[in-house]
PDB file of N, CA and C in Angstrom:
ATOM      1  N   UNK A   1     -44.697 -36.761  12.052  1.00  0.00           N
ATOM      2  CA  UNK A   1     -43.326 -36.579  11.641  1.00  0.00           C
ATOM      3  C   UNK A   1     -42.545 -35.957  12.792  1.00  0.00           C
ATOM      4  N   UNK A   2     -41.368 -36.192  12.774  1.00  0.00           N
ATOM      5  CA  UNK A   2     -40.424 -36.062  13.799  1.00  0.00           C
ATOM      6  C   UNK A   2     -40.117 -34.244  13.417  1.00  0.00           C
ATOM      7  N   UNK A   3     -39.578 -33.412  14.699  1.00  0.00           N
ATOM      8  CA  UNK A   3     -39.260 -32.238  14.800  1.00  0.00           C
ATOM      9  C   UNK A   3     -38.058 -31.922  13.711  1.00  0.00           C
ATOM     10  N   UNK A   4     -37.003 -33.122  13.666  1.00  0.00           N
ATOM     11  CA  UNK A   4     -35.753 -33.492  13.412  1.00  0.00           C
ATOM     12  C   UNK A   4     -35.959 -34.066  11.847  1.00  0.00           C
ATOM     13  N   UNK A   5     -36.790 -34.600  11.557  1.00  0.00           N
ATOM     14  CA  UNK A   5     -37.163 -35.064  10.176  1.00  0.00           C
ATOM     15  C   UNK A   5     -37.959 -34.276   9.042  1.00  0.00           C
ATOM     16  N   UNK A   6     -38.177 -33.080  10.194  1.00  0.00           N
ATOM     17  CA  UNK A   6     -39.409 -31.884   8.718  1.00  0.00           C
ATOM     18  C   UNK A   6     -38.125 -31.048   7.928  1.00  0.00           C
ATOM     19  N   UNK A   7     -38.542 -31.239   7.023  1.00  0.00           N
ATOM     20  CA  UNK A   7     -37.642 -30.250   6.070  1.00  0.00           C
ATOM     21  C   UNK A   7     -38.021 -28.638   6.280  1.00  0.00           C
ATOM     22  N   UNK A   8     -36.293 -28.290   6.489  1.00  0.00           N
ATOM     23  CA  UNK A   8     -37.069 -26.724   6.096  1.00  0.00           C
ATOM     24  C   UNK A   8     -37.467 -26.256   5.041  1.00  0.00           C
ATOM     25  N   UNK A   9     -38.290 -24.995   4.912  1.00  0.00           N
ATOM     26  CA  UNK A   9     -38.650 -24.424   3.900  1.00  0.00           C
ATOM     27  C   UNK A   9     -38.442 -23.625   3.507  1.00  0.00           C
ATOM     28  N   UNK A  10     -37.434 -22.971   2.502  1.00  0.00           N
ATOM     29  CA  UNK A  10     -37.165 -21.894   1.974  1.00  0.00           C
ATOM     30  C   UNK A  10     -38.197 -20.856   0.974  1.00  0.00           C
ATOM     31  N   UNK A  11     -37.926 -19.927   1.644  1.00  0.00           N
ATOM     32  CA  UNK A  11     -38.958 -19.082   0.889  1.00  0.00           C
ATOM     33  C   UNK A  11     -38.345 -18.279  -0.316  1.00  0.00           C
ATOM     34  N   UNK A  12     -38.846 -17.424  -1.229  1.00  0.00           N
ATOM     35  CA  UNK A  12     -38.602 -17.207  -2.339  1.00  0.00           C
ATOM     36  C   UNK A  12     -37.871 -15.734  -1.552  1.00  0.00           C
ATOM     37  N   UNK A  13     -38.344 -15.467  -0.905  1.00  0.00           N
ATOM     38  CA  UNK A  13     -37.895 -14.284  -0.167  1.00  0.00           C
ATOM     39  C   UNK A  13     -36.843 -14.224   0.396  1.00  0.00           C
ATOM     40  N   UNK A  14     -36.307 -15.003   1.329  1.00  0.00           N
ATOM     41  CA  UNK A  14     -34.931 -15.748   1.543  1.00  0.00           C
ATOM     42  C   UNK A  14     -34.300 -15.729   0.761  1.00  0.00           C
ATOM     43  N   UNK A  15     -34.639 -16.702  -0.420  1.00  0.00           N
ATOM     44  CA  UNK A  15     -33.708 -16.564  -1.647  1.00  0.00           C
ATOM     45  C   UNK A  15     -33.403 -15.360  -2.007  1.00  0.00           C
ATOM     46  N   UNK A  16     -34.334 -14.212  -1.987  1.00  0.00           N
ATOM     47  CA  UNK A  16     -34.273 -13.128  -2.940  1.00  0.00           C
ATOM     48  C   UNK A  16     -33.512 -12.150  -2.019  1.00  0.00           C
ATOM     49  N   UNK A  17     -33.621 -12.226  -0.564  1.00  0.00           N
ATOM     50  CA  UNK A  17     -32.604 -11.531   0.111  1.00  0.00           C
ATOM     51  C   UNK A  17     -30.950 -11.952   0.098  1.00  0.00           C
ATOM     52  N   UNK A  18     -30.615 -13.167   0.210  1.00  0.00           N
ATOM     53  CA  UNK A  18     -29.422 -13.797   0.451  1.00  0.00           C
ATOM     54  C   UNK A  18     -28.712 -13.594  -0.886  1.00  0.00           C
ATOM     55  N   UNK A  19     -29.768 -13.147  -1.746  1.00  0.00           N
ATOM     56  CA  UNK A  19     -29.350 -12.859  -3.559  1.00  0.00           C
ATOM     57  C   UNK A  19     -28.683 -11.718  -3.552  1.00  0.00           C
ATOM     58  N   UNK A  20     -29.427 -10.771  -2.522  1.00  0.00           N
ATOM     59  CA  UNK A  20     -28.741  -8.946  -2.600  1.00  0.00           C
ATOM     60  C   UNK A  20     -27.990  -8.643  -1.984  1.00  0.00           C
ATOM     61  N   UNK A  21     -27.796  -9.618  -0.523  1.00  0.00           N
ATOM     62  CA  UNK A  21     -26.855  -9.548   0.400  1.00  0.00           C
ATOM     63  C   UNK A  21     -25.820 -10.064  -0.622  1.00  0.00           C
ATOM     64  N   UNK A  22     -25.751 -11.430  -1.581  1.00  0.00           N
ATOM     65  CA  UNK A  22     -24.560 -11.416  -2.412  1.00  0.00           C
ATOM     66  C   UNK A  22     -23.815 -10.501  -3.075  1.00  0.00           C
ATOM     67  N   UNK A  23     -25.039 -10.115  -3.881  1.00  0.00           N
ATOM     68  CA  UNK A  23     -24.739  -8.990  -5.027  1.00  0.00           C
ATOM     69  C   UNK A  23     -24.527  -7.578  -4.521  1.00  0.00           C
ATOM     70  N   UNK A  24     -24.825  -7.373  -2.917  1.00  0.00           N
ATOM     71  CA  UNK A  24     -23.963  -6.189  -2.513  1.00  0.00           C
ATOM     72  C   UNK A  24     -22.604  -6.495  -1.854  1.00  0.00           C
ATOM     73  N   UNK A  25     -22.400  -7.381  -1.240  1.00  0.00           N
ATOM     74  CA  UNK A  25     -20.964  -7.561  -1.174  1.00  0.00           C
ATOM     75  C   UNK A  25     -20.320  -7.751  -2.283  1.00  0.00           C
ATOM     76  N   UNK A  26     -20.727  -8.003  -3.014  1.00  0.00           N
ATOM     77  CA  UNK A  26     -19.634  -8.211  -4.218  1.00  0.00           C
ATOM     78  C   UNK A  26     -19.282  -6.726  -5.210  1.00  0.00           C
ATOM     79  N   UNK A  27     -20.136  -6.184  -4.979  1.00  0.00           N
ATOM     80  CA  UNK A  27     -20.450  -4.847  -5.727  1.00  0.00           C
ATOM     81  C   UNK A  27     -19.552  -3.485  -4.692  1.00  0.00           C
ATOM     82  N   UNK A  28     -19.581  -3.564  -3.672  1.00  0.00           N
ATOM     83  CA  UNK A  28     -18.625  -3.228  -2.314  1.00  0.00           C
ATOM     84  C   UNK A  28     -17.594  -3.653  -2.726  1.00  0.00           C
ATOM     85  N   UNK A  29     -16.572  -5.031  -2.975  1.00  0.00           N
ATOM     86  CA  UNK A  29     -15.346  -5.519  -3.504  1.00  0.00           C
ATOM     87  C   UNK A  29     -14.865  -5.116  -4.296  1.00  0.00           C
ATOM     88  N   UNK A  30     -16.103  -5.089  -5.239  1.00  0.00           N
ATOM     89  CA  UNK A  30     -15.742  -4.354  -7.081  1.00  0.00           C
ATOM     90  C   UNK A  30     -14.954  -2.774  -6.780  1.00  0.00           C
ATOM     91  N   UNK A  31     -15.847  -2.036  -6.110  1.00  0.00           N
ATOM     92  CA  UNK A  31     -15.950  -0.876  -5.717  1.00  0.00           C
ATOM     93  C   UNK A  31     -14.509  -0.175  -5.216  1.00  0.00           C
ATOM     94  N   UNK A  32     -14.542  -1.101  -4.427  1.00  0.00           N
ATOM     95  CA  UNK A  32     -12.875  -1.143  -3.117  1.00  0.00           C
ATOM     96  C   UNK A  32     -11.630  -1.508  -4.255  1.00  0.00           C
ATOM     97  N   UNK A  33     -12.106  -2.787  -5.566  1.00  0.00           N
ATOM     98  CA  UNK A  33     -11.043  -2.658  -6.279  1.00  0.00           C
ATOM     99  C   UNK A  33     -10.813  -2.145  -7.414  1.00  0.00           C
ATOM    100  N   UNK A  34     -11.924  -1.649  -7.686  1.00  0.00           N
ATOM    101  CA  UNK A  34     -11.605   0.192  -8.783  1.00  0.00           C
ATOM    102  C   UNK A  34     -11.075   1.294  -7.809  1.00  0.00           C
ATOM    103  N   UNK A  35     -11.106   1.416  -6.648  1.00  0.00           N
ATOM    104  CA  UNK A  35     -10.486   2.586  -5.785  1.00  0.00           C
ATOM    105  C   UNK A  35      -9.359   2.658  -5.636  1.00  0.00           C
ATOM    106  N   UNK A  36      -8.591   0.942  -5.584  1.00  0.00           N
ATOM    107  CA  UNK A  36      -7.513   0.721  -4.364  1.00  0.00           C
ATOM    108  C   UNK A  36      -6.303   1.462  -4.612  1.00  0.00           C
ATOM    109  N   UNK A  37      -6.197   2.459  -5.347  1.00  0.00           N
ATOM    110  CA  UNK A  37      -5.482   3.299  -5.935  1.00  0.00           C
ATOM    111  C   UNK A  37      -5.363   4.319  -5.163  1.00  0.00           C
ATOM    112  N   UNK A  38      -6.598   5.058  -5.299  1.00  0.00           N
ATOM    113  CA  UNK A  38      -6.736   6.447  -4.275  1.00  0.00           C
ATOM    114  C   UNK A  38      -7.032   5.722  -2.635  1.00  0.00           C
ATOM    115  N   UNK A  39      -7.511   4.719  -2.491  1.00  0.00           N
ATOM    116  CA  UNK A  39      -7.145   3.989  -0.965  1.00  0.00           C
ATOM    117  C   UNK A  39      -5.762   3.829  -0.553  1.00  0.00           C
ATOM    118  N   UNK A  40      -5.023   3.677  -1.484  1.00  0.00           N
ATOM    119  CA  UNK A  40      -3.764   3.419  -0.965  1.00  0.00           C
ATOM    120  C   UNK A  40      -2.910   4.820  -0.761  1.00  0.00           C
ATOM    121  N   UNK A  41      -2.904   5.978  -1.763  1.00  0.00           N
ATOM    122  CA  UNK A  41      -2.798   7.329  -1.436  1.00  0.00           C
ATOM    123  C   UNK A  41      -3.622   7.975  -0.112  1.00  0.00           C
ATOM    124  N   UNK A  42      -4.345   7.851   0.322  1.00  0.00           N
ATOM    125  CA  UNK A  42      -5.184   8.132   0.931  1.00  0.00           C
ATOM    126  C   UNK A  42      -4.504   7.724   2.371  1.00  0.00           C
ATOM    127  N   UNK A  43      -4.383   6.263   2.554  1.00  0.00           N
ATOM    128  CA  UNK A  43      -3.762   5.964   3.468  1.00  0.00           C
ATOM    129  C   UNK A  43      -2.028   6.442   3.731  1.00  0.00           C
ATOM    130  N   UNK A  44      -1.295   6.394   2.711  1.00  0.00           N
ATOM    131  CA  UNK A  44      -0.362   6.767   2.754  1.00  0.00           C
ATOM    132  C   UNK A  44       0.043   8.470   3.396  1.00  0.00           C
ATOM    133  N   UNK A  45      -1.168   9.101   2.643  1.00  0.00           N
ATOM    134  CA  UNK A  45      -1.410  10.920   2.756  1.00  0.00           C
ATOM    135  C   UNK A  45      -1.590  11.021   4.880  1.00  0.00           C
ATOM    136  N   UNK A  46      -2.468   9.822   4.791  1.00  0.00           N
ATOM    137  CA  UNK A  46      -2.731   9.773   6.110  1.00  0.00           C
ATOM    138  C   UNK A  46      -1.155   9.387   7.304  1.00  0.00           C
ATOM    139  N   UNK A  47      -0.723   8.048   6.662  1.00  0.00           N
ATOM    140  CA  UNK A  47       0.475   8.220   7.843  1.00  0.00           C
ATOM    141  C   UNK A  47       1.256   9.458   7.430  1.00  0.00           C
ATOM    142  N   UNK A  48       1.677   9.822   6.865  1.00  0.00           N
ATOM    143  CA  UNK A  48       2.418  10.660   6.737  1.00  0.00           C
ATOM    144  C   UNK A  48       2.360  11.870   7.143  1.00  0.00           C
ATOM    145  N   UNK A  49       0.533  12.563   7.397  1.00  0.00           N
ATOM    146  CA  UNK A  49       0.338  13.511   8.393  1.00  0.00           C
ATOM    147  C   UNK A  49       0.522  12.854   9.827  1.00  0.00           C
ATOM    148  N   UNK A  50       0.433  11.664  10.019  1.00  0.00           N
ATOM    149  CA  UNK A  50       0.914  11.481  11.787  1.00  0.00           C
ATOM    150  C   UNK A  50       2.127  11.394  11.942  1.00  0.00           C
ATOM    151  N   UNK A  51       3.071  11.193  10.686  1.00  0.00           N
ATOM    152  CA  UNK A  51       4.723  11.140  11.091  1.00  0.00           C
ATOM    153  C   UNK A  51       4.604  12.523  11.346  1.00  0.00           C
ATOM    154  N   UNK A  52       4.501  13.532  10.409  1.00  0.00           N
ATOM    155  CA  UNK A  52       4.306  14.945  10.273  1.00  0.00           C
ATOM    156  C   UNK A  52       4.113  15.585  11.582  1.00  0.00           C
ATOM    157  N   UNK A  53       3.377  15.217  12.231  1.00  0.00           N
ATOM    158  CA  UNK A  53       2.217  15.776  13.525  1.00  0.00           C
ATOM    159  C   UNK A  53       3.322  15.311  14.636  1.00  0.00           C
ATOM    160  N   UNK A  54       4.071  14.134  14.874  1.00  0.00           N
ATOM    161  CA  UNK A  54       4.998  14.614  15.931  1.00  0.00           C
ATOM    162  C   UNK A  54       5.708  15.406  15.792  1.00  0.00           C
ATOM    163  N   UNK A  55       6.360  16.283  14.629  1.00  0.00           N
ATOM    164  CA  UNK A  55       7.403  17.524  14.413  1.00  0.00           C
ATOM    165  C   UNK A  55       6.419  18.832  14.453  1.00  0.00           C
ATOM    166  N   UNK A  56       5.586  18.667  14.027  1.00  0.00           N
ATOM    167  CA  UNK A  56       4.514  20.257  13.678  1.00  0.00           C
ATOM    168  C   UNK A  56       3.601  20.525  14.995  1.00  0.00           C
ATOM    169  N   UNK A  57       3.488  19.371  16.117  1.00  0.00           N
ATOM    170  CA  UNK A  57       2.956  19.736  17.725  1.00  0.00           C
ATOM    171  C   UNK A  57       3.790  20.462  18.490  1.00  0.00           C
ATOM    172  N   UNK A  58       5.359  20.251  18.296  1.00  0.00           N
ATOM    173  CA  UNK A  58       6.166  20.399  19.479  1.00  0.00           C
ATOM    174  C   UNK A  58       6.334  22.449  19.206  1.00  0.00           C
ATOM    175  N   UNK A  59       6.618  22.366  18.091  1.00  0.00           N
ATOM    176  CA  UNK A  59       6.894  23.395  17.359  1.00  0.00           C
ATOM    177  C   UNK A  59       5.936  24.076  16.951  1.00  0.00           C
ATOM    178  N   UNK A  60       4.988  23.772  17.217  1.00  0.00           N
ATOM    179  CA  UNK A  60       3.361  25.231  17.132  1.00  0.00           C
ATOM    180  C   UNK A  60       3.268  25.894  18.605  1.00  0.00           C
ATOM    181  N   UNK A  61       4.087  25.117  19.272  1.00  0.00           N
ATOM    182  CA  UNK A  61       3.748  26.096  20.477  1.00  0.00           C
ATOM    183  C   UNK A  61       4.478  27.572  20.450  1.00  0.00           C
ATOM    184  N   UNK A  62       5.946  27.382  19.939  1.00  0.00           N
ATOM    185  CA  UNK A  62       6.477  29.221  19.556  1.00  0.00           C
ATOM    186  C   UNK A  62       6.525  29.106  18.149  1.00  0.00           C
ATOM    187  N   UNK A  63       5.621  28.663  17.407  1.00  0.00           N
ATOM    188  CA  UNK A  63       5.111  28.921  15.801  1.00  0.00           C
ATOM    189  C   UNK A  63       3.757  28.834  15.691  1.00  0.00           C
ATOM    190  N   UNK A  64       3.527  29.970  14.564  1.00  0.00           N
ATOM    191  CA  UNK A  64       2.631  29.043  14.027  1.00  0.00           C
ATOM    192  C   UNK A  64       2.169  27.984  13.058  1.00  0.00           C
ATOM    193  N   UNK A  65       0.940  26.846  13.383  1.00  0.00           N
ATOM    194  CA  UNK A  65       0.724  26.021  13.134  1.00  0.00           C
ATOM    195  C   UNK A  65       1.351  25.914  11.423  1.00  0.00           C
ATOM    196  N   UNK A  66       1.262  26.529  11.158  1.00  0.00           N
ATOM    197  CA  UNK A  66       1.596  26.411   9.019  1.00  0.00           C
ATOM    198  C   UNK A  66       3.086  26.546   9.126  1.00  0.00           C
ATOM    199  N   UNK A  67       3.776  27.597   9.669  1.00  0.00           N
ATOM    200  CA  UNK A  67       4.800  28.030   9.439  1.00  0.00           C
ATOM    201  C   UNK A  67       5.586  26.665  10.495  1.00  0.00           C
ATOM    202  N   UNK A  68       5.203  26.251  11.426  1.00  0.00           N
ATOM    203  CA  UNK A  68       5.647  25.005  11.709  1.00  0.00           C
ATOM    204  C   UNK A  68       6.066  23.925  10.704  1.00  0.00           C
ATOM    205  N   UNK A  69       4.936  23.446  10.357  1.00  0.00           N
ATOM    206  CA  UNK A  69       4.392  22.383   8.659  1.00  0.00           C
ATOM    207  C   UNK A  69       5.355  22.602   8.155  1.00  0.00           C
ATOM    208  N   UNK A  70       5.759  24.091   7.885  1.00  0.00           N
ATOM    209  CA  UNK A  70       6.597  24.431   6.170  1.00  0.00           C
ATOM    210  C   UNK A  70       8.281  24.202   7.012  1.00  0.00           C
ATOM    211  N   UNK A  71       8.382  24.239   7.872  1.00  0.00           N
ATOM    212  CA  UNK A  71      10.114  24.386   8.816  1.00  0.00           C
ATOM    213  C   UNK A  71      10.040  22.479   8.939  1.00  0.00           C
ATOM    214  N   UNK A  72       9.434  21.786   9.319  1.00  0.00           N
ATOM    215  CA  UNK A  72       8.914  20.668   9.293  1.00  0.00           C
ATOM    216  C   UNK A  72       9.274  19.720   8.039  1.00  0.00           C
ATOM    217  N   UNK A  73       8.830  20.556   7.062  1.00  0.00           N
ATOM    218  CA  UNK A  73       8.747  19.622   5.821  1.00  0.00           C
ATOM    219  C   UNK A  73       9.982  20.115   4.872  1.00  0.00           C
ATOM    220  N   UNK A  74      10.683  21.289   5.569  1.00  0.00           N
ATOM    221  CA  UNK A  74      11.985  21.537   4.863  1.00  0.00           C
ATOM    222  C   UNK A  74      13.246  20.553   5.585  1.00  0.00           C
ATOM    223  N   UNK A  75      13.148  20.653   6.782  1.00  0.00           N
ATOM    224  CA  UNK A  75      13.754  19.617   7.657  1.00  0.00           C
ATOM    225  C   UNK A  75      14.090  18.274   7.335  1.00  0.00           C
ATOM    226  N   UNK A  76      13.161  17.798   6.983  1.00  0.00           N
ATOM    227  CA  UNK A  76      12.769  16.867   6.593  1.00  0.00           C
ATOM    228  C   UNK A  76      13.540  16.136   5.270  1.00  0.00           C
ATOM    229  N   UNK A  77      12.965  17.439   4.438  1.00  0.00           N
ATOM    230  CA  UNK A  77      13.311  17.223   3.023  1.00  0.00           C
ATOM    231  C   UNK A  77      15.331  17.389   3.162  1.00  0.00           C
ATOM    232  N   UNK A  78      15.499  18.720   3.569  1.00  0.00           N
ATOM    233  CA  UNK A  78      17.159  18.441   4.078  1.00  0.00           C
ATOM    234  C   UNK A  78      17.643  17.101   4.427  1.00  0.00           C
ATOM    235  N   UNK A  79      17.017  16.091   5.438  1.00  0.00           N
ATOM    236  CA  UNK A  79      17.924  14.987   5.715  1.00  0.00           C
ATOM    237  C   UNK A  79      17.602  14.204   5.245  1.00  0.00           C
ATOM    238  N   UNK A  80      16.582  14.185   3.995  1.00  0.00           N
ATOM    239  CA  UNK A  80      16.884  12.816   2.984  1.00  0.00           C
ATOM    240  C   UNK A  80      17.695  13.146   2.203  1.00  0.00           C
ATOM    241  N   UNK A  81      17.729  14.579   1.302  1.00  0.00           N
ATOM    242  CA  UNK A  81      18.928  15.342   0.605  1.00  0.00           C
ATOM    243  C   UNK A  81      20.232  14.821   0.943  1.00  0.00           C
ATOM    244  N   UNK A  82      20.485  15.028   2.355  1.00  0.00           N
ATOM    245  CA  UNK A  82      21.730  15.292   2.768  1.00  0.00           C
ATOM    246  C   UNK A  82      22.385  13.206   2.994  1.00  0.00           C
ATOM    247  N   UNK A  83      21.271  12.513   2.846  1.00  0.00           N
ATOM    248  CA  UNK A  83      21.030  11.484   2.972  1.00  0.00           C
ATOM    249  C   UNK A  83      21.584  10.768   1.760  1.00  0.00           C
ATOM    250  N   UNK A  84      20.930  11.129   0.985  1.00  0.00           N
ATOM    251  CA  UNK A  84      21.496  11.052  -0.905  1.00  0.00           C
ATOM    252  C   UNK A  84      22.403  11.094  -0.776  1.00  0.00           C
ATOM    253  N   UNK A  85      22.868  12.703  -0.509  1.00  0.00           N
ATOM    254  CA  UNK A  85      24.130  12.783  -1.046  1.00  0.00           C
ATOM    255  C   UNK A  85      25.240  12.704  -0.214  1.00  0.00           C
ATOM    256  N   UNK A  86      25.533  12.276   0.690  1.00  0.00           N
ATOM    257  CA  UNK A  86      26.008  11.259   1.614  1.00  0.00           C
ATOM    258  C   UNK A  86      26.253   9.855   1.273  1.00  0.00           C
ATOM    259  N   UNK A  87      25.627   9.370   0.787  1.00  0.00           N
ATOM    260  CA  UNK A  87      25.326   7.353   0.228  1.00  0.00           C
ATOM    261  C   UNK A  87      25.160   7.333  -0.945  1.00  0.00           C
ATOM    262  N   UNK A  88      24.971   8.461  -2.015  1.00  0.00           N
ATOM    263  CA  UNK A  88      25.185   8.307  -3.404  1.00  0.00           C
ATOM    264  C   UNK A  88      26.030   8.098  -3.791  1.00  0.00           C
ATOM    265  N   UNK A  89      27.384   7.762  -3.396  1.00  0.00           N
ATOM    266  CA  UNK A  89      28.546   6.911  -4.202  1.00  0.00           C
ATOM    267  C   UNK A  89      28.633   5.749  -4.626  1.00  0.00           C
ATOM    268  N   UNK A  90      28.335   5.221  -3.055  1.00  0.00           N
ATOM    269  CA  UNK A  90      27.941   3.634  -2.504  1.00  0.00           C
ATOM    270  C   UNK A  90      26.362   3.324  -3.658  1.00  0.00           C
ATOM    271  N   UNK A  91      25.636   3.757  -3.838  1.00  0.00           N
ATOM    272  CA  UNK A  91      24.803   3.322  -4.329  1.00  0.00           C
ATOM    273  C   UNK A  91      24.622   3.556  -5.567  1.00  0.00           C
ATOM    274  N   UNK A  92      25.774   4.532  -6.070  1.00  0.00           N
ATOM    275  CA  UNK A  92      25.552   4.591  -7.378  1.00  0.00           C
ATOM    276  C   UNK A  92      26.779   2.888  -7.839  1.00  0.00           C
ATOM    277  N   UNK A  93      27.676   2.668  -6.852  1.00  0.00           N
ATOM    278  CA  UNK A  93      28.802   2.115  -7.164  1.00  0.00           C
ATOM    279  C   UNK A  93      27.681   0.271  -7.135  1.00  0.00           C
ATOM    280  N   UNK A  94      27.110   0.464  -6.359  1.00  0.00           N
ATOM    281  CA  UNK A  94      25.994  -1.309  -6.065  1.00  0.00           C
ATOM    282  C   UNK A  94      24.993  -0.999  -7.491  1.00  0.00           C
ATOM    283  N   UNK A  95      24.586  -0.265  -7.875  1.00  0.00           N
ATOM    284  CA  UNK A  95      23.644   0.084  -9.003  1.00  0.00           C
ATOM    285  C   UNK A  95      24.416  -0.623 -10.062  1.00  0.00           C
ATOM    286  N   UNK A  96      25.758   0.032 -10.790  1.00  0.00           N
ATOM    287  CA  UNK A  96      26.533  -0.422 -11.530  1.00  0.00           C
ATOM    288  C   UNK A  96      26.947  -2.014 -11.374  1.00  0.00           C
ATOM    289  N   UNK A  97      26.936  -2.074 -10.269  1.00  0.00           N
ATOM    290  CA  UNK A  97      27.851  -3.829 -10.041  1.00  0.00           C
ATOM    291  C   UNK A  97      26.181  -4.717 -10.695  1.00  0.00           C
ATOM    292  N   UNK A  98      25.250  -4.178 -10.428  1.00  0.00           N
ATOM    293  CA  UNK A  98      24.321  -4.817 -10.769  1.00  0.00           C
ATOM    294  C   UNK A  98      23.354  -4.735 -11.876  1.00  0.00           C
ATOM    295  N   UNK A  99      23.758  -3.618 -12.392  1.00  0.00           N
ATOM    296  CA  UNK A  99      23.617  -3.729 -14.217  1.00  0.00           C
ATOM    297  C   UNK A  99      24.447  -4.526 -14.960  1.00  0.00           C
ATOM    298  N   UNK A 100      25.997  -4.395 -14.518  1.00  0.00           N
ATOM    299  CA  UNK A 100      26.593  -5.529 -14.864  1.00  0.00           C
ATOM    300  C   UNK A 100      26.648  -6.879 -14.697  1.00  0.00           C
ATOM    301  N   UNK A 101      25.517  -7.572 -13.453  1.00  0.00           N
ATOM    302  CA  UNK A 101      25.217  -8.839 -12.877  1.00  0.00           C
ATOM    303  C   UNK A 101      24.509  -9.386 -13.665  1.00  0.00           C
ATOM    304  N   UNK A 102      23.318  -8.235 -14.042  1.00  0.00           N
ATOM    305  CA  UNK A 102      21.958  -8.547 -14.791  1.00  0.00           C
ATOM    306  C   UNK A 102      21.838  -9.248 -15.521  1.00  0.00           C
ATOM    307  N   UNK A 103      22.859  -9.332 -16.715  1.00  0.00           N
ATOM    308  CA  UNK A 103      22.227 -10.054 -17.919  1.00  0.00           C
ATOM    309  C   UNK A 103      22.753 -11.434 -17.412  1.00  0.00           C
ATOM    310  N   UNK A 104      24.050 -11.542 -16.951  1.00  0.00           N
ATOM    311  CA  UNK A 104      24.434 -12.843 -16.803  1.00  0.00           C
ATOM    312  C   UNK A 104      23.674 -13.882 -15.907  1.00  0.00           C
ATOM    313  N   UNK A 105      22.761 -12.777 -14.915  1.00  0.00           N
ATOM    314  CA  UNK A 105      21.759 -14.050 -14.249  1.00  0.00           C
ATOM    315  C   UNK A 105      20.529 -13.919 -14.948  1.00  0.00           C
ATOM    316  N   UNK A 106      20.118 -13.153 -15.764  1.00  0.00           N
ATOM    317  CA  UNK A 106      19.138 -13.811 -17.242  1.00  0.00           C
ATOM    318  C   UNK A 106      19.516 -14.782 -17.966  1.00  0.00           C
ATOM    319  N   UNK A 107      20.646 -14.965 -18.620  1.00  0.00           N
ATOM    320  CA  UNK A 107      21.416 -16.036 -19.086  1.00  0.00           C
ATOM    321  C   UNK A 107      21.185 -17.115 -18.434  1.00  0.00           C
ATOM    322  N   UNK A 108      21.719 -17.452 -16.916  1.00  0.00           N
ATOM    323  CA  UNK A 108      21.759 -18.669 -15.931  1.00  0.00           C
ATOM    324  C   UNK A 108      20.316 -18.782 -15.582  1.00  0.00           C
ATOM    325  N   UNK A 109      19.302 -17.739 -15.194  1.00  0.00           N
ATOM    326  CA  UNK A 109      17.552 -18.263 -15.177  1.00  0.00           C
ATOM    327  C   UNK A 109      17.095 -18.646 -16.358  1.00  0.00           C
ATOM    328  N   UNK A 110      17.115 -18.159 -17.730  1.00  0.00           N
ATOM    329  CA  UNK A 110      17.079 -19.104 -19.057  1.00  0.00           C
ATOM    330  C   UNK A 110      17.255 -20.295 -18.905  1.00  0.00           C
ATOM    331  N   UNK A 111      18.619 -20.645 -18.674  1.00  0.00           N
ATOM    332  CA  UNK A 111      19.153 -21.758 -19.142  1.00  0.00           C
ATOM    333  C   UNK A 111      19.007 -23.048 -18.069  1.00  0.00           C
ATOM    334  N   UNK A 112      18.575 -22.014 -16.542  1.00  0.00           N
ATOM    335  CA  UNK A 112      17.920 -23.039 -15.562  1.00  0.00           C
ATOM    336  C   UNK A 112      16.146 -23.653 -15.969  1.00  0.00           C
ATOM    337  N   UNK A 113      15.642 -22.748 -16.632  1.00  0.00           N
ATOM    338  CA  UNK A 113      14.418 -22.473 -16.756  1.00  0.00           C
ATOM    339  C   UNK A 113      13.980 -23.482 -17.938  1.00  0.00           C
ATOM    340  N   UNK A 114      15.472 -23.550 -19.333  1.00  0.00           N
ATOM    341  CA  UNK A 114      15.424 -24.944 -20.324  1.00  0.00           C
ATOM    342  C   UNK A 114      15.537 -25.853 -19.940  1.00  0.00           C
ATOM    343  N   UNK A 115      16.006 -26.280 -18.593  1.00  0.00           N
ATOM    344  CA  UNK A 115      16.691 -27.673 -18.238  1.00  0.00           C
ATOM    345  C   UNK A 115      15.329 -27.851 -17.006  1.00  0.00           C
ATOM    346  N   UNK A 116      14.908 -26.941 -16.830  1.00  0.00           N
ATOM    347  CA  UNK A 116      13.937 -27.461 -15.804  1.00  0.00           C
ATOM    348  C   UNK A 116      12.210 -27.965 -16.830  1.00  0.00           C
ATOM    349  N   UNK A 117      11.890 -27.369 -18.125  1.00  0.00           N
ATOM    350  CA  UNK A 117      10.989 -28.190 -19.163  1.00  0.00           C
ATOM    351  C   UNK A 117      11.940 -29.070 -19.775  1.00  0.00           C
TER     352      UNK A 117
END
């Protein structure tokens, strides 16, 4: 018989490995998607100490490291505040235009949505 013509032979062992290599990747997936919750906090907790860490380096040198953090994260918190309430007119005024939009493009997706069955 030709080199090219022998069948391979699978062993039961093969099988029984390529079985666990399945059933642990899949069990890893499962795993990752019961977590992806605290993965996604986790990651988030994470950029947010490196946004953090360019304001709390410059400023530990005549602070200290905590009392940096806390001047840091008041800072911070001030110019989204001041951010609000700065653009909270405007956005309370687009909020309204679009509670009032709402139903009428429920109405027109309905009635696109009857004519399209």
């Amino acid at each position: 018989m030709q080199p090219d013509q022998r069948a391979r032979r699978i062993s039961y062992g093969f099988v029984a490995r390529a079985t666990m290599v399945v059933m642990g990747v899949w069990a890893l997936a499962f795993a990752l998607w019961l977590a992806r919750d605290l993965i996604f906090i986790a990651f988030l907790a994470i950029l947010f100490a490196i946004f953090l860490s360019l304001f709390v380096d410059p400023l530990s040198r005549w602070l200290p490291r905590t009392l940096a953090a806390i001047l840091s994260l008041a800072l911070l918190a001030l110019v989204v505040g001041g951010f609000f309430y700065l653009y909270w007119p405007v956005l309370q005024a687009q909020f309204a235009m679009i509670q009032a939009e709402v139903p009428r493009l429920v109405r027109d997706l309905a009635a696109w949505a009857e004519a399209q069955l």
